[in-house]
Protein backbone atom coordinates (compact mmCIF):
# COMPACT_ATOMS: atom_id res chain seq x y z
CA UNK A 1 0.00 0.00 0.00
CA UNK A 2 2.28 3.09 -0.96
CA UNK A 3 -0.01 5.56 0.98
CA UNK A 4 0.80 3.92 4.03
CA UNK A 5 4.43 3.61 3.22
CA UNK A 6 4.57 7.51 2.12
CA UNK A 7 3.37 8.53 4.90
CA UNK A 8 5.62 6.14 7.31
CA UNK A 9 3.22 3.66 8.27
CA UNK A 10 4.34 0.73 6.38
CA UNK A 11 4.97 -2.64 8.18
CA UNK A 12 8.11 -4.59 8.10
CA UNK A 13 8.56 -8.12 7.25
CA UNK A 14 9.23 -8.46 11.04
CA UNK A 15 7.86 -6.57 13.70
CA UNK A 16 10.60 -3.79 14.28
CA UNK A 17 11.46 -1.84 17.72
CA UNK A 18 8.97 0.25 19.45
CA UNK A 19 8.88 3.94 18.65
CA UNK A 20 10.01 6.35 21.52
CA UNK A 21 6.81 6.36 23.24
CA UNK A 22 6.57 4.06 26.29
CA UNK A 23 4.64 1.02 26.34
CA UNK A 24 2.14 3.23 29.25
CA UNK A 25 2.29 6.40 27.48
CA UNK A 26 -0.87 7.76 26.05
CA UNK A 27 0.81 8.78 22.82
CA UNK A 28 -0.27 5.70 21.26
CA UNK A 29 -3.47 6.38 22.75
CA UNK A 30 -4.05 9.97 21.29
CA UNK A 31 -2.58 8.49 17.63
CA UNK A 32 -5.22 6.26 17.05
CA UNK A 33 -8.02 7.84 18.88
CA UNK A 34 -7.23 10.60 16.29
CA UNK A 35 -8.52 8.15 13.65
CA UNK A 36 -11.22 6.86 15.56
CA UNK A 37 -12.75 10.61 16.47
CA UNK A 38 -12.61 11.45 12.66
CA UNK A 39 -15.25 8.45 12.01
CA UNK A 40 -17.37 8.90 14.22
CA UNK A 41 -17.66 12.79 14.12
CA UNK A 42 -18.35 11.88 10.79
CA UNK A 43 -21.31 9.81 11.70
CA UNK A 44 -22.83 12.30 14.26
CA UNK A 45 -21.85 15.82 12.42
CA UNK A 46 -24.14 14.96 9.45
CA UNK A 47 -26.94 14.36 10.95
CA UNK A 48 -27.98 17.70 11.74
CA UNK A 49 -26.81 18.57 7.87
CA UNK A 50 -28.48 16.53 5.88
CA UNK A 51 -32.08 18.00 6.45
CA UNK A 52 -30.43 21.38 4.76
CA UNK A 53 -28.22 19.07 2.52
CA UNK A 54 -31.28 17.36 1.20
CA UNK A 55 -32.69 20.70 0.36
CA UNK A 56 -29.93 22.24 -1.12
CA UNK A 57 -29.29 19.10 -3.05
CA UNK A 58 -32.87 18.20 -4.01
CA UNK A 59 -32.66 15.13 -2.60
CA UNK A 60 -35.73 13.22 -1.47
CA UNK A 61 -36.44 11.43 2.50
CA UNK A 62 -35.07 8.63 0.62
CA UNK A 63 -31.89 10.17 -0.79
CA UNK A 64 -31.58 12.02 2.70
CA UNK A 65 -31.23 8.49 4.08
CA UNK A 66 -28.82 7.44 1.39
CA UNK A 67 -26.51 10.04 2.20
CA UNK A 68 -26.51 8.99 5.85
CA UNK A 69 -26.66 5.25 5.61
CA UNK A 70 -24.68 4.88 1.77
CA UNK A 71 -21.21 5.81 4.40
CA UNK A 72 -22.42 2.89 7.24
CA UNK A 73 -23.28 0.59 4.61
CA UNK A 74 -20.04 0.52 2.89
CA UNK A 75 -18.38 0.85 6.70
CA UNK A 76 -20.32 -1.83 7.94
CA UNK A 77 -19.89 -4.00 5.35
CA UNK A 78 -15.99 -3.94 4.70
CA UNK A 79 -15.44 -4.04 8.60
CA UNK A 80 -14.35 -7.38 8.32
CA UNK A 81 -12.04 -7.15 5.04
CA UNK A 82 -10.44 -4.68 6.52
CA UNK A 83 -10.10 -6.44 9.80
CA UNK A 84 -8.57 -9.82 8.08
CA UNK A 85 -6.22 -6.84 6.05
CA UNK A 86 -4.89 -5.69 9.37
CA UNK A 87 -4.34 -9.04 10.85
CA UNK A 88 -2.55 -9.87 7.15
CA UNK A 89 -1.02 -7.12 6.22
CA UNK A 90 0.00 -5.17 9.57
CA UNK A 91 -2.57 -3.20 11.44
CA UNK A 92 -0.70 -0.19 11.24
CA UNK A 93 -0.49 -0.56 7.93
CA UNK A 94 -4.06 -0.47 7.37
CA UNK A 95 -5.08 2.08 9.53
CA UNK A 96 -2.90 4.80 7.77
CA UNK A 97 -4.52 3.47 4.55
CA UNK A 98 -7.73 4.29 5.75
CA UNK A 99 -7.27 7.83 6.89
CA UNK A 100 -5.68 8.73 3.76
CA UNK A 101 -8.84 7.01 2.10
CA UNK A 102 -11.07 8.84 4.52
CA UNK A 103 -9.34 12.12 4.07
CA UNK A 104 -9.23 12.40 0.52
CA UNK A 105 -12.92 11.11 0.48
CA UNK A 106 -14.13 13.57 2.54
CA UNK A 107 -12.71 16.38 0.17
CA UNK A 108 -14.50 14.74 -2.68
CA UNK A 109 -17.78 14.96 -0.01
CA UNK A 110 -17.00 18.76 0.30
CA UNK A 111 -16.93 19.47 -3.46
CA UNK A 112 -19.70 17.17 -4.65
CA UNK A 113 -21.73 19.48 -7.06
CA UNK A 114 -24.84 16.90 -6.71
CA UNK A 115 -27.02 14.40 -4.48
CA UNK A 116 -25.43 11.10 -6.49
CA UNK A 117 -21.87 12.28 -6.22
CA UNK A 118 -22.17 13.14 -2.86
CA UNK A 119 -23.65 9.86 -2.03
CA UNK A 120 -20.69 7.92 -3.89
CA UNK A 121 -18.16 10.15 -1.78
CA UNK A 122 -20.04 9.23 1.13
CA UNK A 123 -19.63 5.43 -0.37
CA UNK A 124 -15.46 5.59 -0.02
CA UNK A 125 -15.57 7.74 3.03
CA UNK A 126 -17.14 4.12 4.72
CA UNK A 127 -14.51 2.11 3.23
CA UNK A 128 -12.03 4.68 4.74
CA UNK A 129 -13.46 3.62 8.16
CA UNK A 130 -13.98 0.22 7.47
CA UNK A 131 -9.77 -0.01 7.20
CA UNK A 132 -9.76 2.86 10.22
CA UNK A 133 -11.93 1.31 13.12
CA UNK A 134 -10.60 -2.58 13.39
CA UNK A 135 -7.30 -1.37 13.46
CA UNK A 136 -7.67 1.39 16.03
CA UNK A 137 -8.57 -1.37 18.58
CA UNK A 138 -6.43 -3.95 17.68
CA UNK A 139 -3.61 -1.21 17.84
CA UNK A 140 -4.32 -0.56 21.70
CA UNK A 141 -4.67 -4.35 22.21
CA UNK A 142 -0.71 -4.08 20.82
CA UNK A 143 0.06 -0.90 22.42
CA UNK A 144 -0.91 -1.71 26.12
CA UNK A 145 -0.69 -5.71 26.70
CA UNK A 146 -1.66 -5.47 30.26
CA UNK A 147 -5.04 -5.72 31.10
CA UNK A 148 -5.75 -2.75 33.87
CA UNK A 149 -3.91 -0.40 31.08
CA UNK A 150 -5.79 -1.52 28.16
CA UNK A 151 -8.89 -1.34 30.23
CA UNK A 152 -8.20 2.18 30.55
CA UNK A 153 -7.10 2.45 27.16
CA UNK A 154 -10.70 0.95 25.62
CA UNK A 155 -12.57 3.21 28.17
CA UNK A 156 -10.69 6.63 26.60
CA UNK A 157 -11.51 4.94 23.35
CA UNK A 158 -15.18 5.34 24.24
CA UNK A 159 -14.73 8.33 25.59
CA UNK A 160 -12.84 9.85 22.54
CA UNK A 161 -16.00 8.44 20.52
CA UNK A 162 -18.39 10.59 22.87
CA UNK A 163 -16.06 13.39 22.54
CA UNK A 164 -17.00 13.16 18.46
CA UNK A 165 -20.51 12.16 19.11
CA UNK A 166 -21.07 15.63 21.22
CA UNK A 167 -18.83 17.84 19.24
CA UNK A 168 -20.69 16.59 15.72
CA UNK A 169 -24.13 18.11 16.01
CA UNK A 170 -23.23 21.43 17.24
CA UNK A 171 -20.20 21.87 15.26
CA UNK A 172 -22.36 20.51 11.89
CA UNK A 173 -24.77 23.07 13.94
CA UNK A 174 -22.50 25.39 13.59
CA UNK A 175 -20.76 24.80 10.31
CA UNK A 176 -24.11 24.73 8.25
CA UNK A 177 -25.18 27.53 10.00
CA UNK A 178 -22.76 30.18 9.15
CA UNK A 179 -20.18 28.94 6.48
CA UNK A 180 -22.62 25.98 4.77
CA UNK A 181 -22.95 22.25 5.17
CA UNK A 182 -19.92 21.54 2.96
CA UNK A 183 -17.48 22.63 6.17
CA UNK A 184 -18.87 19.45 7.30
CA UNK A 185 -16.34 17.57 5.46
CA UNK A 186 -13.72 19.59 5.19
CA UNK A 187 -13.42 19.60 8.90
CA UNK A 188 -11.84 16.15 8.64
CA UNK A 189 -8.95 17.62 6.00
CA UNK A 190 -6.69 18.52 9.30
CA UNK A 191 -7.38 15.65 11.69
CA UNK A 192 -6.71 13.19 8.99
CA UNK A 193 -3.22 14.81 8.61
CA UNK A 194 -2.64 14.89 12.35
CA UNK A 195 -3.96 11.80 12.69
CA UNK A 196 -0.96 10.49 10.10
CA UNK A 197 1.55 12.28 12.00
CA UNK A 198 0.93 10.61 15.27
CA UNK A 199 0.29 7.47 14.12
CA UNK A 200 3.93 7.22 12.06
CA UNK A 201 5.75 8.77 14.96
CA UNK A 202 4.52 7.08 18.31
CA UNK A 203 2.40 3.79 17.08
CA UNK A 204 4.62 0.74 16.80
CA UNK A 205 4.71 -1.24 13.87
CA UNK A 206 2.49 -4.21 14.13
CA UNK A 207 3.00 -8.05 13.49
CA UNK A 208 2.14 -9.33 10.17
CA UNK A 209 0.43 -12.86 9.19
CA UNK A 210 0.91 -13.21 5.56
CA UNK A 211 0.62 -16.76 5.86
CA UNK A 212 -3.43 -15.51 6.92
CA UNK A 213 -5.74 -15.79 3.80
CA UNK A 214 -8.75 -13.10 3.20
CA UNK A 215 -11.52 -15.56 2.24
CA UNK A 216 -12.90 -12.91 -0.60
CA UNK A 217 -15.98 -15.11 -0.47
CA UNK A 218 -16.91 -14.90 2.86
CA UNK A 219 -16.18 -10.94 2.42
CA UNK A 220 -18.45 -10.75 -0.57
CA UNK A 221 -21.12 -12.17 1.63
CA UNK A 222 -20.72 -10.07 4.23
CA UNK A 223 -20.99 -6.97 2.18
CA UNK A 224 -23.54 -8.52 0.21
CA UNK A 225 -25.84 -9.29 3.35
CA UNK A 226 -25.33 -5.53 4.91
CA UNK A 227 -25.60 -3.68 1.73
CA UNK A 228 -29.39 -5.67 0.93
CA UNK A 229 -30.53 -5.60 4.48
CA UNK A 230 -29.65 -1.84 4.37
CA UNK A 231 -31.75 -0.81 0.75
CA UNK A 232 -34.83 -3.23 2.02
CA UNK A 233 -35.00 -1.35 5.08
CA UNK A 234 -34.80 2.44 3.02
CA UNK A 235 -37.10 1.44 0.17
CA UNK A 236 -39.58 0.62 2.66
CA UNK A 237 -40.05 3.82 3.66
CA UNK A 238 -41.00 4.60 -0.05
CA UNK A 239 -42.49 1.66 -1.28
CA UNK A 240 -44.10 0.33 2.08
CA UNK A 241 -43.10 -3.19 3.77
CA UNK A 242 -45.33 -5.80 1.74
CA UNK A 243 -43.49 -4.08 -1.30
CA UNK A 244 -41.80 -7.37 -3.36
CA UNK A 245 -37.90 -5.36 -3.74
CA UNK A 246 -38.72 -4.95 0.15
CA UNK A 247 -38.88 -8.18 0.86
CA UNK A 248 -37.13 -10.02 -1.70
CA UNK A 249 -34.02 -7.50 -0.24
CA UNK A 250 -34.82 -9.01 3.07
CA UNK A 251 -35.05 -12.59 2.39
CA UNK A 252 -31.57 -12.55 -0.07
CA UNK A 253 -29.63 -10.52 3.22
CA UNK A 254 -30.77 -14.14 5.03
CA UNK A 255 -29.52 -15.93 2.38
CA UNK A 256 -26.25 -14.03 2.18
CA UNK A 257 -25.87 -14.33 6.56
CA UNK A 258 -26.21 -18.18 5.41
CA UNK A 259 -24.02 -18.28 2.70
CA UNK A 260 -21.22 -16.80 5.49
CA UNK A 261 -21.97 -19.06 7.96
CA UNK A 262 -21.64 -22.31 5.40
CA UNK A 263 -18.00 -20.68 3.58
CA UNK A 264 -17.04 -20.08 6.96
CA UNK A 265 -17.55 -23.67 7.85
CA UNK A 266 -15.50 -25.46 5.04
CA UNK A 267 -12.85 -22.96 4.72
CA UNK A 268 -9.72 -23.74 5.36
CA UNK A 269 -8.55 -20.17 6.53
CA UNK A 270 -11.92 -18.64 7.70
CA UNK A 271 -11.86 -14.74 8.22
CA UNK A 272 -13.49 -15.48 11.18
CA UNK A 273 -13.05 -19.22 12.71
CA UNK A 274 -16.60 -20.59 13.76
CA UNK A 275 -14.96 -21.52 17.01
CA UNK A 276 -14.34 -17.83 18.35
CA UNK A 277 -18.10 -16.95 17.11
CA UNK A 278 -19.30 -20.09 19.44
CA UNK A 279 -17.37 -18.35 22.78
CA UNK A 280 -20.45 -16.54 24.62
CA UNK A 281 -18.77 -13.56 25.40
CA UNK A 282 -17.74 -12.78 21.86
CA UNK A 283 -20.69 -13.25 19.78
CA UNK A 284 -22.83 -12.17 22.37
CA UNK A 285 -20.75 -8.60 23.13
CA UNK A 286 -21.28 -8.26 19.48
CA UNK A 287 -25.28 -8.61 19.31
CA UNK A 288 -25.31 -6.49 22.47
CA UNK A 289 -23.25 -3.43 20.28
CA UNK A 290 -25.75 -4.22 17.84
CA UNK A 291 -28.74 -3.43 20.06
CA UNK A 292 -27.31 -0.07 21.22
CA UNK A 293 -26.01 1.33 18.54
CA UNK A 294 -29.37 0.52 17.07
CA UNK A 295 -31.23 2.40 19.72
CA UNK A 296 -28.85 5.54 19.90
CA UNK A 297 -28.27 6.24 16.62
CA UNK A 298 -32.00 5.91 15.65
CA UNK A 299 -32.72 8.29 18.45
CA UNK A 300 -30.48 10.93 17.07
CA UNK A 301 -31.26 10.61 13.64
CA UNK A 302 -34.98 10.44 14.06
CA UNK A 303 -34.79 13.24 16.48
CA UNK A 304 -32.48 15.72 14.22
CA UNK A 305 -35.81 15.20 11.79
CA UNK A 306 -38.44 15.90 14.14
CA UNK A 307 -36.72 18.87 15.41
CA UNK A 308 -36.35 20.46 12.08
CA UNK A 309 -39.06 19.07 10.49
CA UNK A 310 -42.14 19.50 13.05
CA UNK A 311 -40.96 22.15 15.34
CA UNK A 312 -38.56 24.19 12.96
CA UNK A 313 -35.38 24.20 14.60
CA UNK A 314 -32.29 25.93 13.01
CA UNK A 315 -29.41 22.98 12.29
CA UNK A 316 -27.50 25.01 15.13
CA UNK A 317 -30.80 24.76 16.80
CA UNK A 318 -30.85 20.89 16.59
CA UNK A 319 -27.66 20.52 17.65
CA UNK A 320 -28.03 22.55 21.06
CA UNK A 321 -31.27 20.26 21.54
CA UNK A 322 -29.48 16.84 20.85
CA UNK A 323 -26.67 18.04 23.09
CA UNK A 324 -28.08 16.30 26.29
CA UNK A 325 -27.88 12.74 24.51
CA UNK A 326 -24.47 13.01 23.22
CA UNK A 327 -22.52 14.77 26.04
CA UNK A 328 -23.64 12.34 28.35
CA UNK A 329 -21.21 9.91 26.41
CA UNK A 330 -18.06 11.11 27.18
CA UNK A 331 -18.69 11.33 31.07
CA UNK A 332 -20.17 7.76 31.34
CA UNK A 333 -17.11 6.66 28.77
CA UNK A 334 -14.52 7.83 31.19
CA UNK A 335 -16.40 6.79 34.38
CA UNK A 336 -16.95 3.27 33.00
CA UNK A 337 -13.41 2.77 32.02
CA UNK A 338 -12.83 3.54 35.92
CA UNK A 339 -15.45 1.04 37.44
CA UNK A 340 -14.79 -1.75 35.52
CA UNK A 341 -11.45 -2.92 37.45
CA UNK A 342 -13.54 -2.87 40.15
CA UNK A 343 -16.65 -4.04 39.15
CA UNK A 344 -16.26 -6.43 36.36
CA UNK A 345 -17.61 -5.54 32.78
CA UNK A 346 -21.52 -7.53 33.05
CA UNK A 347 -23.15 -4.49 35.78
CA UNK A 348 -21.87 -1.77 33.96
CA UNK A 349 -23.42 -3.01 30.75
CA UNK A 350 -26.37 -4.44 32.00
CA UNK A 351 -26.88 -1.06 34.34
CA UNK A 352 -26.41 0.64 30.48
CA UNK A 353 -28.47 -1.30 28.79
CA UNK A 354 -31.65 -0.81 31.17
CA UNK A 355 -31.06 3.06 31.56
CA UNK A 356 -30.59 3.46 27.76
CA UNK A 357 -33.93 1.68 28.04
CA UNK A 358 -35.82 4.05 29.83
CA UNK A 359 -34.50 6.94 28.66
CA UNK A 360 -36.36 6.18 25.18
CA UNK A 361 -38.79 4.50 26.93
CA UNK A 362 -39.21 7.92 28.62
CA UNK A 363 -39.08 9.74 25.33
CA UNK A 364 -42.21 7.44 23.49
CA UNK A 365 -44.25 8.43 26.78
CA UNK A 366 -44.19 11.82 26.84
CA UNK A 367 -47.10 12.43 24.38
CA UNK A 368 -47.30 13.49 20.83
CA UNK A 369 -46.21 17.07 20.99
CA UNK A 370 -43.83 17.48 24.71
CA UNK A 371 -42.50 20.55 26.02
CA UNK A 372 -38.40 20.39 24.89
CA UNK A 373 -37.39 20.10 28.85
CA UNK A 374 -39.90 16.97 28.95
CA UNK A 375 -37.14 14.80 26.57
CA UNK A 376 -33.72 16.31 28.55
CA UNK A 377 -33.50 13.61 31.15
CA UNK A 378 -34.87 10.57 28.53
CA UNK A 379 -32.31 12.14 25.98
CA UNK A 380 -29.16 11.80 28.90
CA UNK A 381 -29.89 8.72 30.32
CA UNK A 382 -30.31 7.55 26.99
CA UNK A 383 -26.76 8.47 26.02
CA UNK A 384 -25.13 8.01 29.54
CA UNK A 385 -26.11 4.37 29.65
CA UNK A 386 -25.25 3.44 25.56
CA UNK A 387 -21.85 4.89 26.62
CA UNK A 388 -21.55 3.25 29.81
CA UNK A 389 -22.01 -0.04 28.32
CA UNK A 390 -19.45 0.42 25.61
CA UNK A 391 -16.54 0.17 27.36
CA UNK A 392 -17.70 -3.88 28.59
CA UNK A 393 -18.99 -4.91 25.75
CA UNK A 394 -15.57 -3.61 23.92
CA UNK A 395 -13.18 -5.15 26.91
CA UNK A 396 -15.53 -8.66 26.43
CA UNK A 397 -15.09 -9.04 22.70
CA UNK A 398 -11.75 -8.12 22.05
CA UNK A 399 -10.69 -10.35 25.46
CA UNK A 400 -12.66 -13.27 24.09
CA UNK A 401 -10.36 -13.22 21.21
CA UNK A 402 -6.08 -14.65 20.32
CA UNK A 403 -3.76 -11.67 19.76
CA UNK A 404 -3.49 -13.46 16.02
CA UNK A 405 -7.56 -12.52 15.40
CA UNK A 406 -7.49 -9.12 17.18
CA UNK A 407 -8.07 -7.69 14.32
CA UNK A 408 -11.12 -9.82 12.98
CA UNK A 409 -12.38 -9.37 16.70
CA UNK A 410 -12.30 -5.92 16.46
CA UNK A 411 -14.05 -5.69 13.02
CA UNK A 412 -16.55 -8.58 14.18
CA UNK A 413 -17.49 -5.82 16.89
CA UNK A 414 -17.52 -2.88 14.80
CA UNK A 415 -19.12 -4.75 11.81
CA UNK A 416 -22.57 -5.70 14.22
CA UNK A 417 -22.49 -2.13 15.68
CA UNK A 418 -22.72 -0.58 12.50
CA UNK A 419 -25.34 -2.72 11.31
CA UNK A 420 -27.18 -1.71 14.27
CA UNK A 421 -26.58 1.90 13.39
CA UNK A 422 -27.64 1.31 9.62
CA UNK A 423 -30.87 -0.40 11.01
CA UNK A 424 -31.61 1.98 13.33
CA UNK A 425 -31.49 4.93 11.12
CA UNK A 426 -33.60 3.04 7.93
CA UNK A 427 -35.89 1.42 10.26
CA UNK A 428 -36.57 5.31 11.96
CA UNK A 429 -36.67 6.51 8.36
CA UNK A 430 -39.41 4.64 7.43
CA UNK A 431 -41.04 5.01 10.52
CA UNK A 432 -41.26 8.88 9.92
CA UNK A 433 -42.03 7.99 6.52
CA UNK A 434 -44.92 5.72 7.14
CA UNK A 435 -46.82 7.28 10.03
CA UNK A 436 -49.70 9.56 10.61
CA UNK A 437 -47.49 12.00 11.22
CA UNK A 438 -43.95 13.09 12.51
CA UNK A 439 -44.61 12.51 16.28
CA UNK A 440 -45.81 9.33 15.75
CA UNK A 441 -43.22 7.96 14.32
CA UNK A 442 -40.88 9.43 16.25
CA UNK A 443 -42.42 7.75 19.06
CA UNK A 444 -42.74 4.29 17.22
CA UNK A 445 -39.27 4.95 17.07
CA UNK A 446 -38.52 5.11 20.16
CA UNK A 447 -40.49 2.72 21.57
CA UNK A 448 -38.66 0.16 19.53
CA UNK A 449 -35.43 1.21 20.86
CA UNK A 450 -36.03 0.89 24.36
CA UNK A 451 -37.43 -2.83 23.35
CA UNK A 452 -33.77 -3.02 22.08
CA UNK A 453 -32.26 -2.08 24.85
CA UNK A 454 -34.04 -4.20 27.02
CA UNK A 455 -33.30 -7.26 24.93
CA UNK A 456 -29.36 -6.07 25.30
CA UNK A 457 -29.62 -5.82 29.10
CA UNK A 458 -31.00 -9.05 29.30
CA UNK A 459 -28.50 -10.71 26.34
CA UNK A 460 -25.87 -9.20 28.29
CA UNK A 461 -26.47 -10.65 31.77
CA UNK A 462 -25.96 -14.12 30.37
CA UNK A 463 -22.95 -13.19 28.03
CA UNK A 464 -21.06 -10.87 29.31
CA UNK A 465 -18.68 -12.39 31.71
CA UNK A 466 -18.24 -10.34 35.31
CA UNK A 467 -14.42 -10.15 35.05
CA UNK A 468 -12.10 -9.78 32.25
CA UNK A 469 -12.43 -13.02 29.60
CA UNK A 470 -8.84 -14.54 29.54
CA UNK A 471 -9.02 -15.45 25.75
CA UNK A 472 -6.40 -16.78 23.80
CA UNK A 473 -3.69 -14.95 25.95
């Protein structure tokens, strides 16, 4: 990959000595979390755009939806290729090729002159992520190989990602605003660079498997199954649910899930051996990241609509109002990464799980038309507890997993999470789409998520282990 080479991120054939940084410093820390805040500002700074986006643009509820769910479609589904890549090819390797993906696709985001080219920038700006995100974790897995560290490591992880996740609708606020919705994008011009500077000077060069192989077919399915499941779910807004493209989407993203699960079981180099995905604490950390990011990212994008839509809100406005959700995040991300030396990862999830619950549980109760200060506590505890169960459900995947699969551990993670998101933000669509009006949907919406949630808390009392999962280590 010359990018990653160029910009001094390249692997050798062996792993070579550590940079300067210390094993304990945070330098390593702030390198990748760089990366990671760039993707997921990304995710949360649209959302309060693409309402004036869409009418700038021209583009319809559908296209709207496109242009958030095109970028975690493509990220979703190449989570795991870029995963195996990392555990192949180097992880540092990888991750430097995504930003420079992600950087330059985020220029062509900034510059698109129309609704379809923006959605195709959109398009490589999630493959960009796809190579970012597995790598960012299986980079502090590398960086801090002792468990209370990388506990603390995976909780500033989650708290860099709340960071982004507040910062994203009032700076897209902001941006659109006053100098227009294409400073959206361009924001990400100088933390890419940064980003590449940190990473090349303090993040050690990681151990290569060459000997691993990709399994294209398996990859193909994968990004076959979330790129159906994810245009069934929009169309139906359009065309309604009993629609035949609706459903026959539906039923081939089950056939594609199958067709993964049988390659996986007669290949002879898996991308993702059937044996990890049978270990409790792995494949059920990953439906639980599922569930949340289901529930929270429907919230907020179902909620930037409403506010804009039905009461009229500015996109700064929006922002300011979706600010109790998303702040939460990077207090309970911090405070979780604390408690769970001493508490053991399964109460701080489960605890999550249940207030995420009644937060929107809160939200869908408060009637068809509530006073704003009605939805501030539903909105926090809502965030607080999505973020409070991160950090577990993180620690219990990627400790369920050998150092030699961190990588497809990591994307196995990130892959279900972004499905969730992708779900949660088509299924919301449609649900504003299809009902009497904005309100109800919104509350449909809602309603659904706190089922979600509660179906996480539960999943997670019988998965989630109470201490830290030994794994292949």
């Amino acid at each position: 990959m010359p990018f990653a080479e160029s910009a001094g991120c390249g692997e050798p054939g062996a792993p070579g000595p550590a940079p300067a940084a210390a094993p304990r410093s945070t330098a390593p820390l702030l390198a990748v979390c760089a990366g990671y805040f760039m993707v997921i500002l990304d995710v949360t700074i649209i959302n309060v755009a693409v309402p004036v986006v869409g009418r700038q643009l021209h583009a319809s509820l559908t296209g709207i939806q496109w242009i958030t769910d095109g970028y975690t479609m493509v990220f979703a589904g190449f989570l795991m290729t870029g995963g195996a890549l990392g555990d192949r090819l180097g992880n540092r390797r990888v991750f430097c090729a995504g930003v420079g993906v992600f950087t330059v696709a985020s220029a062509a985001c900034a510059f698109a002159p129309g609704a379809p080219s923006l959605v195709a920038a959109r398009l490589l700006e999630g493959l960009g992520a796809a190579l970012i995100v597995p790598g960012s974790l299986a980079l502090l897995q590398e960086a801090y190989p002792v468990p209370a560290a990388r506990s603390r490591a995976f909780g500033l992880w989650g708290s860099m990602a709340g960071i982004a996740a507040s910062a994203g609708p009032l700076l897209g606020g902001l941006l659109v605003s006053t100098v227009g919705w294409r400073w959206v994008f361009l924001i990400n011009l100088p933390v890419g660079v940064v980003c590449l500077m940190l990473t090349s000077r303090f993040v050690a060069p990681s151990p290569r498997h060459p000997g691993r192989a990709l399994d294209w077919p398996a990859q193909c399915a994968v990004v076959a199954a979330v790129a159906l499941l994810t245009a069934a779910l929009n169309e139906a807004g359009r065309r309604g649910w009993s629609d035949p493209a609706v459903l026959a989407g539906l039923a081939l993203a089950v056939l594609a899930v199958a067709a993964f699960a049988v390659r996986e079981r007669l290949a002879r180099s898996p991308a993702l051996p059937l044996g990890l995905l049978r270990s409790r604490a792995m494949s059920g950390g990953a439906v639980v990241g599922l569930l949340f990011n289901f529930g929270f990212y429907g919230m907020v994008f179902t909620a930037s609509l409403y506010f804009q839509h039905q009461r009229g809100f500015s996109a700064l406005r929006t922002g300011l109002a979706l600010f109790p959700a998303v702040a939460m995040t990077m207090f309970a991300s911090v405070l979780s990464g604390r408690l769970t030396r001493r508490t053991g990862d399964r109460p701080l999830v489960v605890s999550g799980m249940l207030l995420g619950a009644l937060g929107l549980a809160g939200w869908a109760a408060a009637g068809p038309d509530p006073a704003y200060p009605l939805l501030v506590a539903p909105m926090m505890a809502t965030g607080f507890g999505t973020s409070f169960a991160l950090t577990g459900s993180t620690a219990t995947v990627m400790g369920a997993a050998p150092p030699a699969y961190a990588g497809a551990a990591s994307a196995l993670f990130n892959t279900t999470r972004q499905i969730g998101s992708a779900t949660g933000v088509a299924l919301g669509g449609s649900l504003l789409a299809t009902g009497t009006d904005y309100g109800t949907g919104l509350r449909t919406s809602m309603a659904v998520g706190a089922l979600a949630y509660l179906s996480a808390a539960a999943l997670a009392w019988r998965c989630v282990p109470a201490r830290a999962v030994p794994g292949g280590r």
